[in-house]
Protein backbone atom coordinates (compact mmCIF):
# COMPACT_ATOMS: atom_id res chain seq x y z
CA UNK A 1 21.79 -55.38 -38.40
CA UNK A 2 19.04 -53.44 -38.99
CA UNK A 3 18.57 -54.47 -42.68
CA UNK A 4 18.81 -58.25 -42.02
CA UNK A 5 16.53 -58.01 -39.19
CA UNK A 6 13.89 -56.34 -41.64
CA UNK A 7 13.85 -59.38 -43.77
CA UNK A 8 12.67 -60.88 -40.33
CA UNK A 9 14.97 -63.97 -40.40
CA UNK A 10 13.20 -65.95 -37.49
CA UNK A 11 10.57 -66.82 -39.85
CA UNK A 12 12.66 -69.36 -41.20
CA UNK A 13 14.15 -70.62 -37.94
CA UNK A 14 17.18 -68.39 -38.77
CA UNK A 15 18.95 -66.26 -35.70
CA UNK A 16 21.14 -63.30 -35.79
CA UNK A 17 24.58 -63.95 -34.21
CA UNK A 18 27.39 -62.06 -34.66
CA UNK A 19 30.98 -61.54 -32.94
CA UNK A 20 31.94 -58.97 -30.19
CA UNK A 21 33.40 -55.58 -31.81
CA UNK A 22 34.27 -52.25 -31.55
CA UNK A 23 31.77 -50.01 -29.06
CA UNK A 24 30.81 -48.27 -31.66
CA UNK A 25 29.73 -51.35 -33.56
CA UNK A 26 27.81 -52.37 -30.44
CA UNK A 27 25.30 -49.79 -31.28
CA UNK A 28 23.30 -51.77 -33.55
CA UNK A 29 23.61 -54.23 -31.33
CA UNK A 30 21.14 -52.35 -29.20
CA UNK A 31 18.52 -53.00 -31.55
CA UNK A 32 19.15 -57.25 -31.28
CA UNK A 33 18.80 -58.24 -27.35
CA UNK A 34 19.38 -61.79 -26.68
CA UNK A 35 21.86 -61.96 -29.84
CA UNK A 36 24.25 -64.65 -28.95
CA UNK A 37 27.72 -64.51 -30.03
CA UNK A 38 31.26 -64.96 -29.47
CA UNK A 39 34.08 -61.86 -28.26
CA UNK A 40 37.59 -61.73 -28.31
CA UNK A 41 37.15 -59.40 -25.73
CA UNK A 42 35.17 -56.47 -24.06
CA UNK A 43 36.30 -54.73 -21.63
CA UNK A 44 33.39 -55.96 -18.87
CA UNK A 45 33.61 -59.49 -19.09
CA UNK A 46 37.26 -60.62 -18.00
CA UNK A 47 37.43 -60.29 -14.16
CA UNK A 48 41.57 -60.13 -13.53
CA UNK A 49 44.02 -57.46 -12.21
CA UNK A 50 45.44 -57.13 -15.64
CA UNK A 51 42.00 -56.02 -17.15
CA UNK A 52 41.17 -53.88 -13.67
CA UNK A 53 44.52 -52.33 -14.65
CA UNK A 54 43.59 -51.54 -18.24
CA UNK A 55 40.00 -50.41 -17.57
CA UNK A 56 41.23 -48.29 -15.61
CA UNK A 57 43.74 -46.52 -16.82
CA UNK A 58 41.46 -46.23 -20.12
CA UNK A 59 39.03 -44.49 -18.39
CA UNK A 60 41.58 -42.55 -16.21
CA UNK A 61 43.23 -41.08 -19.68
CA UNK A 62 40.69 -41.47 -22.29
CA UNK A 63 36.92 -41.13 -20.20
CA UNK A 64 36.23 -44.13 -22.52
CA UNK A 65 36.29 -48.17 -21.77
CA UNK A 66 38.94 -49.64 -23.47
CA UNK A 67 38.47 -51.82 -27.03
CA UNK A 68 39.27 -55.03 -28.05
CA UNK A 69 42.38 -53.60 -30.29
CA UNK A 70 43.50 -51.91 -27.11
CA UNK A 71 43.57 -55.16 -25.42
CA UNK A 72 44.85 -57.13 -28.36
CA UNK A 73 47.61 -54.39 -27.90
CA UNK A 74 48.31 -54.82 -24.51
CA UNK A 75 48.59 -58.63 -24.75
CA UNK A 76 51.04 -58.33 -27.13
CA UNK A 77 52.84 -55.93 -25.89
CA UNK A 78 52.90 -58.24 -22.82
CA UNK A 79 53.78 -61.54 -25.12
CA UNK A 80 56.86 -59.49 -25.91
CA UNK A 81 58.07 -58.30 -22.15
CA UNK A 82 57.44 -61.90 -20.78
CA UNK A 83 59.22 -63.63 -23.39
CA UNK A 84 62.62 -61.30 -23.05
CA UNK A 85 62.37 -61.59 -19.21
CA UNK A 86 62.24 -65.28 -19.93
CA UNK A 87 64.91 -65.52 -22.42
CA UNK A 88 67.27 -63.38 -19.77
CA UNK A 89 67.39 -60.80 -22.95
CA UNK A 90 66.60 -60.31 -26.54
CA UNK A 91 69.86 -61.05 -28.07
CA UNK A 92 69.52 -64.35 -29.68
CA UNK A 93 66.53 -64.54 -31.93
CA UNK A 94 66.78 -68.44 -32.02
CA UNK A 95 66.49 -68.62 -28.24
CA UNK A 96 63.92 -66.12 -27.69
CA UNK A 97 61.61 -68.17 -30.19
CA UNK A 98 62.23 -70.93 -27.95
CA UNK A 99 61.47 -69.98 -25.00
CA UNK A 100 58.23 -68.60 -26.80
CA UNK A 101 56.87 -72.07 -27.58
CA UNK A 102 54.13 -72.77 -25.17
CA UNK A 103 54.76 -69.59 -23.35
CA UNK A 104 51.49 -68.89 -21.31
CA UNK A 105 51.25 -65.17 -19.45
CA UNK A 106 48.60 -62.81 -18.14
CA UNK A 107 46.68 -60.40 -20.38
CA UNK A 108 43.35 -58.10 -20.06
CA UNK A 109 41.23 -61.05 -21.09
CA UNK A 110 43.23 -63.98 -18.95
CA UNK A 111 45.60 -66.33 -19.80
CA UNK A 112 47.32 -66.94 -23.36
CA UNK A 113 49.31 -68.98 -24.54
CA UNK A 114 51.67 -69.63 -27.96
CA UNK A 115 50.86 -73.07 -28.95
CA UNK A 116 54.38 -74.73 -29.69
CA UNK A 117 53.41 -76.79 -33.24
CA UNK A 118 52.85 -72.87 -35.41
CA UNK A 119 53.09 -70.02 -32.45
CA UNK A 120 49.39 -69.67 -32.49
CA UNK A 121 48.38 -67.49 -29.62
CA UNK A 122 46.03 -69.44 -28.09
CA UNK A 123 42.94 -67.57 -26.02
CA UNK A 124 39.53 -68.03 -24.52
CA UNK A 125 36.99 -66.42 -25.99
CA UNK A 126 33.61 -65.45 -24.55
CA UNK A 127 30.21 -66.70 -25.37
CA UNK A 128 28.11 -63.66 -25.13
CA UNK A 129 24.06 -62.78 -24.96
CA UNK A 130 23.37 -58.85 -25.75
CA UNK A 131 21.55 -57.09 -23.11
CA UNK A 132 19.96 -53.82 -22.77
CA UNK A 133 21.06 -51.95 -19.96
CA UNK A 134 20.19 -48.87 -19.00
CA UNK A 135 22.48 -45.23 -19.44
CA UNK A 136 24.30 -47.19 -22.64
CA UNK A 137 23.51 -46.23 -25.98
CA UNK A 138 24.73 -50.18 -27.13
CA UNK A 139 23.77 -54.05 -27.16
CA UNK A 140 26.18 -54.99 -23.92
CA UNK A 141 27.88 -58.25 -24.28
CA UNK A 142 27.13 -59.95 -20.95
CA UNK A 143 28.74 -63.63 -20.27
CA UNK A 144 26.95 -66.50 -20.83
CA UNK A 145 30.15 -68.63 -20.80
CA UNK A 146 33.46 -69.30 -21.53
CA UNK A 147 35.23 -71.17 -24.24
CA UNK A 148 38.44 -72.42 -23.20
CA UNK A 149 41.41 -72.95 -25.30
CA UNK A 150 40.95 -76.66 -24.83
CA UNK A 151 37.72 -76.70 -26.39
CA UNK A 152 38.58 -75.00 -29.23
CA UNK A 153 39.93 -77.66 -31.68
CA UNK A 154 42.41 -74.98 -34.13
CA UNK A 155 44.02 -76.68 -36.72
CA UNK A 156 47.95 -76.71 -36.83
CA UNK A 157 48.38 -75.93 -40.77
CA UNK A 158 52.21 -75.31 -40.68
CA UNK A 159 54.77 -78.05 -39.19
């Protein structure tokens, strides 16, 4: 970030924008307020009891905020408990795949769902402005708005 913003981009009419990441990543973020970009997740933005839950507990066993991967994790992890409760078990393949298409269920950043055309797991994702805030040693993503499933237009590539 640091680099590119050297070359002073704005000149030409050019912004910085990048996507949501690791905390860690969100450090040179720090030096960028008002960067716009887009998040899969972190850990502030989603306001549920399935991300209460995981923020949490993070912070309960770890004395950190949880990441992105530990969400993606979780929402698995959750894909795969709602779809056997669903199916009544997990011993036919062929009818836990179909009870998968267009499953929707809860996760740390809200609802997702597996798109029935190619099991894409559908998501929103967050339209985010960094902000410096004081006692963190990062650009925070704060929430400028959401960016429903609907709106984003994914291709189906495989029939």
């Amino acid at each position: 970030m640091g680099k590119i913003s050297a070359v002073e981009p704005e000149r030409f009419g050019i912004k910085n924008a990048t996507g949501g990441n690791i905390l860690a990543a969100l450090k040179a973020y720090k030096e960028q307020p008002g960067m716009e970009g887009a998040t899969y997740y972190y850990y502030e933005i989603p306001k549920n009891p399935v991300n209460e839950g995981l923020v949490k507990n993070n912070f309960e066993r770890f004395d950190s905020p949880p990441d992105f991967f530990t969400a993606g994790g979780m929402a698995s992890g959750l894909a795969i408990v709602e779809a056997i409760k669903k199916a009544g078990g997990a011993e036919d393949t062929n009818a836990l795949v179909a009870d998968m298409e267009g499953m929707a269920w809860e996760t740390p950043k809200g609802t997702m769902q597996f798109r029935a055309e190619d099991h894409q797991a559908m998501h929103t994702m967050n339209h985010f402005r960094t902000e410096i805030q004081d006692g963190q040693d990062y650009g925070v993503p704060v929430l400028v708005r959401e960016i429903g499933m609907a709106e984003m237009k994914i291709p189906v590539r495989n029939n």
